[in-house]
Protein backbone atom coordinates (compact mmCIF):
# COMPACT_ATOMS: atom_id res chain seq x y z
CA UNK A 1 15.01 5.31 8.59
CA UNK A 2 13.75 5.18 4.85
CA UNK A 3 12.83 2.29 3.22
CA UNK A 4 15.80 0.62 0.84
CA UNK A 5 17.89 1.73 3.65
CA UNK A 6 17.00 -0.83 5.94
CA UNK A 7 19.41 -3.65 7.05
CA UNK A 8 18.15 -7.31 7.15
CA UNK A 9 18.28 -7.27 11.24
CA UNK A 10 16.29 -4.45 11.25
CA UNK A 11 13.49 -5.68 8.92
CA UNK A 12 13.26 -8.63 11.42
CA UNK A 13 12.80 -6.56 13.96
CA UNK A 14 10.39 -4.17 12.33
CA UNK A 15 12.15 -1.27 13.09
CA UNK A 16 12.14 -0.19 9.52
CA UNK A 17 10.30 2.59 7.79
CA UNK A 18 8.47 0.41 4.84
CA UNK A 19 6.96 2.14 1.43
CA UNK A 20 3.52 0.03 1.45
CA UNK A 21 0.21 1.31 0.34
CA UNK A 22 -2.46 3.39 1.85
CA UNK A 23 -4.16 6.95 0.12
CA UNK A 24 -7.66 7.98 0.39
CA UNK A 25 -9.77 8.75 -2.52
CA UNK A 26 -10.08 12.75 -3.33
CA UNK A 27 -6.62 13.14 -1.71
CA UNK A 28 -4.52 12.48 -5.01
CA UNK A 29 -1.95 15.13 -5.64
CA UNK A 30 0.21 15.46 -8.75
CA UNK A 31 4.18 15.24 -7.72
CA UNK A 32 6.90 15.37 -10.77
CA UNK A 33 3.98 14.19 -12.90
CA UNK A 34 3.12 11.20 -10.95
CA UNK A 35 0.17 10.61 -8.95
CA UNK A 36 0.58 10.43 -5.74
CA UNK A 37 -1.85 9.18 -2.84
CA UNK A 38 -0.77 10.71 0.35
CA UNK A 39 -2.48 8.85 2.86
CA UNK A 40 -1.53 5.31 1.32
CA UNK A 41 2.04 6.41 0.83
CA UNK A 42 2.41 7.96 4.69
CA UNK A 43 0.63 4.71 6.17
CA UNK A 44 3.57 2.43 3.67
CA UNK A 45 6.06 4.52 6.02
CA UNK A 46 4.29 4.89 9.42
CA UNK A 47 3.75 1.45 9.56
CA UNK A 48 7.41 -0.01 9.29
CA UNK A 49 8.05 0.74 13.38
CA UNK A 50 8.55 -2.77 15.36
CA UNK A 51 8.58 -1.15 18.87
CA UNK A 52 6.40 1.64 20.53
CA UNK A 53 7.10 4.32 18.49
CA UNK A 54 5.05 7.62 19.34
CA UNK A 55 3.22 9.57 16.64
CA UNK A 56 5.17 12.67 16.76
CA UNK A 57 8.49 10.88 16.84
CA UNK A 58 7.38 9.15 13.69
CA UNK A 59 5.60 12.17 11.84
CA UNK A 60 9.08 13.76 12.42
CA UNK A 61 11.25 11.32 11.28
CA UNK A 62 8.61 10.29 7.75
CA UNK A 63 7.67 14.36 7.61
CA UNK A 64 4.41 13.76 7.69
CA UNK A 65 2.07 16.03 9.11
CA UNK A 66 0.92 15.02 12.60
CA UNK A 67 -2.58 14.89 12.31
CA UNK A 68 -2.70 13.30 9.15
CA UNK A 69 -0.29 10.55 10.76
CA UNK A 70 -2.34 10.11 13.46
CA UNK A 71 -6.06 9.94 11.10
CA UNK A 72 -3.97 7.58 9.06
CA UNK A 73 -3.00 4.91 11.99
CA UNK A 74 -6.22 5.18 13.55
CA UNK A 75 -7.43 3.76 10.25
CA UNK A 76 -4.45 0.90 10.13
CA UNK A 77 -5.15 0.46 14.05
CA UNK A 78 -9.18 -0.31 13.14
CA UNK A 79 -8.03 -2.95 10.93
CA UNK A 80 -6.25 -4.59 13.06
CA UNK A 81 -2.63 -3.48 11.12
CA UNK A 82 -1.46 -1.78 14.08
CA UNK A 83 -1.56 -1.57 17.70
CA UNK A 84 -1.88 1.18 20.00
CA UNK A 85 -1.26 1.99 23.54
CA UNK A 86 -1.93 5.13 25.30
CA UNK A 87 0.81 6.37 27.81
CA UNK A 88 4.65 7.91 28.07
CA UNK A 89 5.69 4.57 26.66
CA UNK A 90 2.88 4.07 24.22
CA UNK A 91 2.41 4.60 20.92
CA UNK A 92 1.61 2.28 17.92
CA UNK A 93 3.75 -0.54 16.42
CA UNK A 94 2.87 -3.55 13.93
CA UNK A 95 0.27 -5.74 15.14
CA UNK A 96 1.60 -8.30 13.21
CA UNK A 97 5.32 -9.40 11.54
CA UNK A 98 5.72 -7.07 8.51
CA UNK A 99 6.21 -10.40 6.10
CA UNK A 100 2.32 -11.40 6.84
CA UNK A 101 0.91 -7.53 6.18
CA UNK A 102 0.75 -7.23 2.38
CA UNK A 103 0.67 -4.27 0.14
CA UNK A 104 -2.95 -5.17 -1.04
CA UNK A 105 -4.53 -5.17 2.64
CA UNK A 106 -3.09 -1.66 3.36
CA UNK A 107 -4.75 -0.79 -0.74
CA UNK A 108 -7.74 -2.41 0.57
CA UNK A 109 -8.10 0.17 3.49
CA UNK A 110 -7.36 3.13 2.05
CA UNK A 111 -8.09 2.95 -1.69
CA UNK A 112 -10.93 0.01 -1.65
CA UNK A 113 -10.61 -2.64 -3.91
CA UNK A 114 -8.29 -3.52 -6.04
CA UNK A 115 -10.36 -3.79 -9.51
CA UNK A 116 -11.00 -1.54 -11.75
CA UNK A 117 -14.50 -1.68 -12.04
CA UNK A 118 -16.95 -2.71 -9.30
CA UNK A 119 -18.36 -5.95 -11.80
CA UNK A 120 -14.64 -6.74 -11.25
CA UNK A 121 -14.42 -7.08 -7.83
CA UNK A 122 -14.20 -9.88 -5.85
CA UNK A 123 -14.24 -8.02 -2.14
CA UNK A 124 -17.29 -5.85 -3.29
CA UNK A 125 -19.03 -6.85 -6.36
CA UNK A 126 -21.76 -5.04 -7.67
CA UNK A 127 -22.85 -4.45 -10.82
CA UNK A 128 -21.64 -1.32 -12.83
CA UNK A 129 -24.01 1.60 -12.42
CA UNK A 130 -24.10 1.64 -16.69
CA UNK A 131 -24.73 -1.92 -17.59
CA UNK A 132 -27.50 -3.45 -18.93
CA UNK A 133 -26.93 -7.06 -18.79
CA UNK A 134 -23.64 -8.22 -16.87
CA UNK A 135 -24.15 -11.92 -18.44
CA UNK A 136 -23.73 -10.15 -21.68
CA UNK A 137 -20.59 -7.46 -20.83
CA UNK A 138 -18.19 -7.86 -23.04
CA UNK A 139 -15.36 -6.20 -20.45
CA UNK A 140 -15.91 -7.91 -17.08
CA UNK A 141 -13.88 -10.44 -18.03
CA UNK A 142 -11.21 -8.31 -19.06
CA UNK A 143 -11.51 -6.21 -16.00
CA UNK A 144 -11.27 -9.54 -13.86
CA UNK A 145 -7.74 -10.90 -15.73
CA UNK A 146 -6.93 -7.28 -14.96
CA UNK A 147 -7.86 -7.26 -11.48
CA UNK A 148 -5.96 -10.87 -10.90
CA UNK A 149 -2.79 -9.55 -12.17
CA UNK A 150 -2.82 -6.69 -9.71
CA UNK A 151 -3.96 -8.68 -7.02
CA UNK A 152 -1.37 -11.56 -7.65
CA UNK A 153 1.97 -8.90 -7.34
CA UNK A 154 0.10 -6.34 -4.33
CA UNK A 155 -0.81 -10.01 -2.25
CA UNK A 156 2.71 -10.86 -2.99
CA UNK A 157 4.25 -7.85 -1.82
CA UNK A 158 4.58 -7.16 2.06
CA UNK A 159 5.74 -4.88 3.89
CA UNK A 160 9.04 -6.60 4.89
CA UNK A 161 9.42 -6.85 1.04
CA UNK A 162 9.06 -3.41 0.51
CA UNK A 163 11.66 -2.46 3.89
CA UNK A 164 14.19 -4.89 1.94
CA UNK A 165 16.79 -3.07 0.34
CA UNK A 166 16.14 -3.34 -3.75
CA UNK A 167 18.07 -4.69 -5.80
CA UNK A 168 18.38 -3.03 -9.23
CA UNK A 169 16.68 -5.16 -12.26
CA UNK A 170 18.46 -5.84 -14.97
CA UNK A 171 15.69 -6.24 -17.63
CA UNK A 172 14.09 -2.81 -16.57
CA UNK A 173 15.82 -1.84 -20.07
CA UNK A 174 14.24 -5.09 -21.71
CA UNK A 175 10.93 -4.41 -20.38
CA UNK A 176 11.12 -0.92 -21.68
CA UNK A 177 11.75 -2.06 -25.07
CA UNK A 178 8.83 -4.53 -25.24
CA UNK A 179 6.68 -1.91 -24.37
CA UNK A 180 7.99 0.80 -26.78
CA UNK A 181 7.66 -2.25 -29.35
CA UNK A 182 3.89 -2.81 -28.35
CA UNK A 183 3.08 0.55 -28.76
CA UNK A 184 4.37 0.98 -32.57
């Protein structure tokens, strides 16, 4: 089952599909002019599964290429975002309710952190390989408001959100507008 398809029960039960983030670096592809990160976007969907599900049951079902699915939840299993059990009834499920797994932790594995720049950081600061004096930079600031707003709506975003069926926003049009206005 896809994500926005999911009924409420089903979400409780975490037998949905969810559309949370995972996508290595290097593995971007280009889809309807979008960019796309495969690995983030298959882990958003293999990790929706309350019960044992097996891997080839769920690459089926997501079409997603088997051994991808299976590098990909090895990775969400080492971090603790899924379980795994070997056996006829095995298979991987969510270690933990899909309301306490947000989109940023499942960024976090597959993409890094969340800033922009590594002076931006808070999970792995470092100085930017071009500064000369980060008392002085003019943009880490900047880079940190824009790092905060990211991190405020991914760490408020969970995978049950995501499995919720969406309702259509109103002001999409509105917020369209303000941003066509900004531009001119």
């Amino acid at each position: 089952m896809r994500a926005g398809r999911c009924l409420p029960q089903q979400v409780q039960r975490n037998q949905c599909a969810t559309e949370s983030g995972a996508g290595a670096r290097g593995t971007d592809a280009v889809e309807q002019g979008k960019i796309r990160r495969p690995r983030r976007d298959h882990a958003r969907r293999a990790s929706g599964h309350g019960d044992w599900v097996q891997t080839p049951e769920v690459a089926e079902q997501e079409r997603i290429p088997r051994k991808f699915l299976e590098a990909i939840l090895v990775q969400l299993r080492d971090h603790g975002i899924v379980e795994s059990r070997r056996g006829s009834h095995g298979g991987h499920r969510l270690a933990h309710d899909p309301s306490k797994i947000s989109v940023a932790d499942i960024i976090r594995i597959f993409d890094g952190p969340l800033a922009l720049t590594p002076c931006a950081s808070v999970t792995r600061f470092r100085p930017c390989t071009d500064c000369v004096d980060i008392e002085s930079c003019r943009l880490q600031h900047l880079m940190r408001e824009a790092r905060d707003a990211v991190a405020e709506v991914l760490e408020n975003c969970s995978l049950a959100t995501l499995a919720a069926p969406r309702k259509r926003q109103a002001k999409s049009r509105t917020t369209r507008a303000t941003i066509s206005a900004r531009r001119s």
